[in-house]
N, C-alpha and C. Protein backbone atom coordinates (compact mmCIF):
# COMPACT_ATOMS: atom_id res chain seq x y z
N UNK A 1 0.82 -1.19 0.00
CA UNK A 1 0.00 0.00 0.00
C UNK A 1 0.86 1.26 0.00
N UNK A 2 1.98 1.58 0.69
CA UNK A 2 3.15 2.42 1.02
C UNK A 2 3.38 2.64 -0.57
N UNK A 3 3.97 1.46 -1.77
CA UNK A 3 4.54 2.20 -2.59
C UNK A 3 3.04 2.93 -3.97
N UNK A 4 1.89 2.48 -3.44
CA UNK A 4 0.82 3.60 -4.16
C UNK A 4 0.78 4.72 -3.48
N UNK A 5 1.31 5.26 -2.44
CA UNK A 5 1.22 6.54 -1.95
C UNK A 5 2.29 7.22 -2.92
N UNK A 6 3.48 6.62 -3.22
CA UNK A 6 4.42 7.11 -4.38
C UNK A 6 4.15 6.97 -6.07
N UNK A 7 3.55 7.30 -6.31
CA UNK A 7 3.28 5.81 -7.75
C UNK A 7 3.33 7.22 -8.46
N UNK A 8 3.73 7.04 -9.34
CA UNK A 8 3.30 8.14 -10.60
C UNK A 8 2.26 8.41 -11.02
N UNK A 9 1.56 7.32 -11.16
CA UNK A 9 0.03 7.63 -11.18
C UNK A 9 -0.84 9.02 -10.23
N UNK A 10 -0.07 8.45 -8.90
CA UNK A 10 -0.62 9.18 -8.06
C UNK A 10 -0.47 10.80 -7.88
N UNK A 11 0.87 10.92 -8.45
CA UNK A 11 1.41 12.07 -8.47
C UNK A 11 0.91 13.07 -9.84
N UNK A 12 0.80 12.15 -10.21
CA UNK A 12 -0.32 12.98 -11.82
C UNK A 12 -1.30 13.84 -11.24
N UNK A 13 -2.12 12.68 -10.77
CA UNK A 13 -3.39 13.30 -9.74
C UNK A 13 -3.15 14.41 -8.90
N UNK A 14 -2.50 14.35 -8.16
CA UNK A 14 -1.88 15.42 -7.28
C UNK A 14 -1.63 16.74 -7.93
N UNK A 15 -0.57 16.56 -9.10
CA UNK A 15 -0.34 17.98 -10.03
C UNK A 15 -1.37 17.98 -10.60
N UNK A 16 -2.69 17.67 -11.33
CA UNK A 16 -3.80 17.81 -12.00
C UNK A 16 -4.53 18.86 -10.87
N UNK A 17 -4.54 17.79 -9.58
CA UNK A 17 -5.58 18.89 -8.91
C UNK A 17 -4.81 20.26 -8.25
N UNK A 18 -3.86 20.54 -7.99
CA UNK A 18 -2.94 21.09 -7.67
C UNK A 18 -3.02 22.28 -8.75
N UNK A 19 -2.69 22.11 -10.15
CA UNK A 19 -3.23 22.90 -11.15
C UNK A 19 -4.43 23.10 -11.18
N UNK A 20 -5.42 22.38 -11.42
CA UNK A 20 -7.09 22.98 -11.25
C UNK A 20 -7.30 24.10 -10.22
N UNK A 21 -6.62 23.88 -8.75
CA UNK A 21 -6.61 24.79 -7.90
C UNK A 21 -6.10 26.09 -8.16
N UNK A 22 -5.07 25.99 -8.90
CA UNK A 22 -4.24 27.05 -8.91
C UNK A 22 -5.21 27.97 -10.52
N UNK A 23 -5.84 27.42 -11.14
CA UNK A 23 -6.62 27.63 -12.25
C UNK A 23 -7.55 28.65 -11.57
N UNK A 24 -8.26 27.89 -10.59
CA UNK A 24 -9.49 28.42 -10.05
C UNK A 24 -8.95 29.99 -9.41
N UNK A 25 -8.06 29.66 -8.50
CA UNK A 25 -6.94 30.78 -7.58
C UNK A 25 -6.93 32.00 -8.48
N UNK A 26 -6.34 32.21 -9.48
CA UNK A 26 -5.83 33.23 -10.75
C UNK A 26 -6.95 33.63 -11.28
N UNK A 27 -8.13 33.01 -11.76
CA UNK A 27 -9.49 33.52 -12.14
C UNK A 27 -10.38 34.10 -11.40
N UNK A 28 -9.77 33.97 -9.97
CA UNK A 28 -10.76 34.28 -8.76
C UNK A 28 -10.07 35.71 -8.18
N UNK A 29 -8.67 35.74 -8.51
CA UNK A 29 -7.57 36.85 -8.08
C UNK A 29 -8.16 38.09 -8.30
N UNK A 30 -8.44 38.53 -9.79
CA UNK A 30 -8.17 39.87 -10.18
C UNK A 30 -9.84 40.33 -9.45
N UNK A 31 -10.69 39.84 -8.67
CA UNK A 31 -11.78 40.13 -8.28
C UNK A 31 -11.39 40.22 -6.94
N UNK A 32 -10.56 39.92 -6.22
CA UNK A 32 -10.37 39.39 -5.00
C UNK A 32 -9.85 40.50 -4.43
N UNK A 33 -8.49 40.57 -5.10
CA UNK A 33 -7.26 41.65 -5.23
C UNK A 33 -6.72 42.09 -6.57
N UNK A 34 -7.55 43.36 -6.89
CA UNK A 34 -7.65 43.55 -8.37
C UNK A 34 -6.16 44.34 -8.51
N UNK A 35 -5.00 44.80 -7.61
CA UNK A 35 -3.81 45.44 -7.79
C UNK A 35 -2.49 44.83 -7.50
N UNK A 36 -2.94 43.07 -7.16
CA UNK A 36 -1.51 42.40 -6.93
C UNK A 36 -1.55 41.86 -7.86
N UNK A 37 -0.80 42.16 -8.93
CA UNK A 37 0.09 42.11 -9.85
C UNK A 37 1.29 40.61 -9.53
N UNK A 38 1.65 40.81 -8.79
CA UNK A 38 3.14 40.60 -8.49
C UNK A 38 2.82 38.93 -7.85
N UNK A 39 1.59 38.58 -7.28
CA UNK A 39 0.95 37.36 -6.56
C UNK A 39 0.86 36.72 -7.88
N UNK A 40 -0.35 37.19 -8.71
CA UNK A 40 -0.82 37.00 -10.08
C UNK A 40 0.42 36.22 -10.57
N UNK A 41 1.26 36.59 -10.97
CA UNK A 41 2.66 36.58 -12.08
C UNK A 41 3.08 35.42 -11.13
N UNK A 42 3.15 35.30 -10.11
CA UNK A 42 3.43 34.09 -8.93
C UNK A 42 2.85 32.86 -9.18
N UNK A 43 1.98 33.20 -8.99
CA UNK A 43 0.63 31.49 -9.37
C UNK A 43 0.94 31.66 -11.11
N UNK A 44 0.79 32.41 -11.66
CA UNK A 44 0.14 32.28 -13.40
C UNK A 44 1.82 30.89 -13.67
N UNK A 45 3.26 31.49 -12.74
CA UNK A 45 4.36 31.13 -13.26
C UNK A 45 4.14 29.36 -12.72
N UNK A 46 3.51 29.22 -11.38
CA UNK A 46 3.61 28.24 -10.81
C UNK A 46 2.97 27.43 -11.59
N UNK A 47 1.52 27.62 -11.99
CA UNK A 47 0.40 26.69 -12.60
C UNK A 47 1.48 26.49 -13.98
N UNK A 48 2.57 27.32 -14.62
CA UNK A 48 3.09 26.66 -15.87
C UNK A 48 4.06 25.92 -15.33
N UNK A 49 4.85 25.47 -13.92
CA UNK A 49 5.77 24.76 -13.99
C UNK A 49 4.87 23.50 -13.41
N UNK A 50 3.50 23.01 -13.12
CA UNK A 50 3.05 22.20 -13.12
C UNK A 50 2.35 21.82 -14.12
N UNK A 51 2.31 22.80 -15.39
CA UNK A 51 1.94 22.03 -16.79
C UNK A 51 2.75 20.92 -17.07
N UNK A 52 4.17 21.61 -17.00
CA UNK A 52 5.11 21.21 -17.67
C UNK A 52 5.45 20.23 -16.74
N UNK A 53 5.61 19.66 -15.64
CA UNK A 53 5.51 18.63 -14.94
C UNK A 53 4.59 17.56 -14.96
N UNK A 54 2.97 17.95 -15.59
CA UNK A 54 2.45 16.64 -15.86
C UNK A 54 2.44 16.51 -17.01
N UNK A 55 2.50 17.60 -17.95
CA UNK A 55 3.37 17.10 -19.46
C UNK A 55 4.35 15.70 -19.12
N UNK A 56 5.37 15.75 -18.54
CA UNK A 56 6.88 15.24 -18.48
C UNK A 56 6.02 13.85 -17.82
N UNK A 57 5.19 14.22 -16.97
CA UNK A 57 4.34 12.26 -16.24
C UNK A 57 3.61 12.04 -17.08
N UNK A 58 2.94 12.23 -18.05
CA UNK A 58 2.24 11.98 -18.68
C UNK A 58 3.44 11.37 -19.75
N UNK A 59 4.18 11.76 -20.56
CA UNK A 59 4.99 11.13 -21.55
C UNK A 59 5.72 9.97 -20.74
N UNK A 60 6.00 9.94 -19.55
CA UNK A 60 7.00 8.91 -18.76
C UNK A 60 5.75 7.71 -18.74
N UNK A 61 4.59 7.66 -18.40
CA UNK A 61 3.50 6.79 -18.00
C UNK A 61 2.57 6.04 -19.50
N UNK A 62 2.70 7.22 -20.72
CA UNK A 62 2.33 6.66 -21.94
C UNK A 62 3.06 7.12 -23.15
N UNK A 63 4.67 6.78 -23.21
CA UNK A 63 5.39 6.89 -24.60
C UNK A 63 4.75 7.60 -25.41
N UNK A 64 5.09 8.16 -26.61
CA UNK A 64 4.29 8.21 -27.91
C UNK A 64 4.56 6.83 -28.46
N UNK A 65 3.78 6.64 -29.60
CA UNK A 65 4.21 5.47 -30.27
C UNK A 65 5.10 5.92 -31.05
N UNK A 66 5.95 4.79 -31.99
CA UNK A 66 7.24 5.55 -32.71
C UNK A 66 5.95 5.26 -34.09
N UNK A 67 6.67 6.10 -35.02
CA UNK A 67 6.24 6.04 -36.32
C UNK A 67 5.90 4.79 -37.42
């Protein structure tokens, strides 16, 4: 059970919802606190280094096929 708490699988999930959150966060911002700028640019940078992290699990968990 210990090594599904680690699994890649699991960690997909984690950055998926992790991003959804951070989705919701940034759309909810400029109403919230319409002059932090500087928060904004914070999350907008974070939610892209967790694109690009379940980009990278996503190719590790399903290859492309070769040609």
């Amino acid at each position: 059970m210990d090594e599904n708490l680690h699994s890649p699988q699991r960690r997909l999930i984690e950055l998926r919802i992790e991003h959804a959150d951070l989705d919701e966060l940034i759309d909810r911002n400029p109403l919230d606190h319409p002059a932090d700028d500087l928060t904004l640019r914070r999350l907008k940078k974070r939610r892209l280094l967790l694109r690009d992290q379940i980009s990278h699990l996503e190719t590790e968990l399903d290859p492309p096929e070769p040609a």
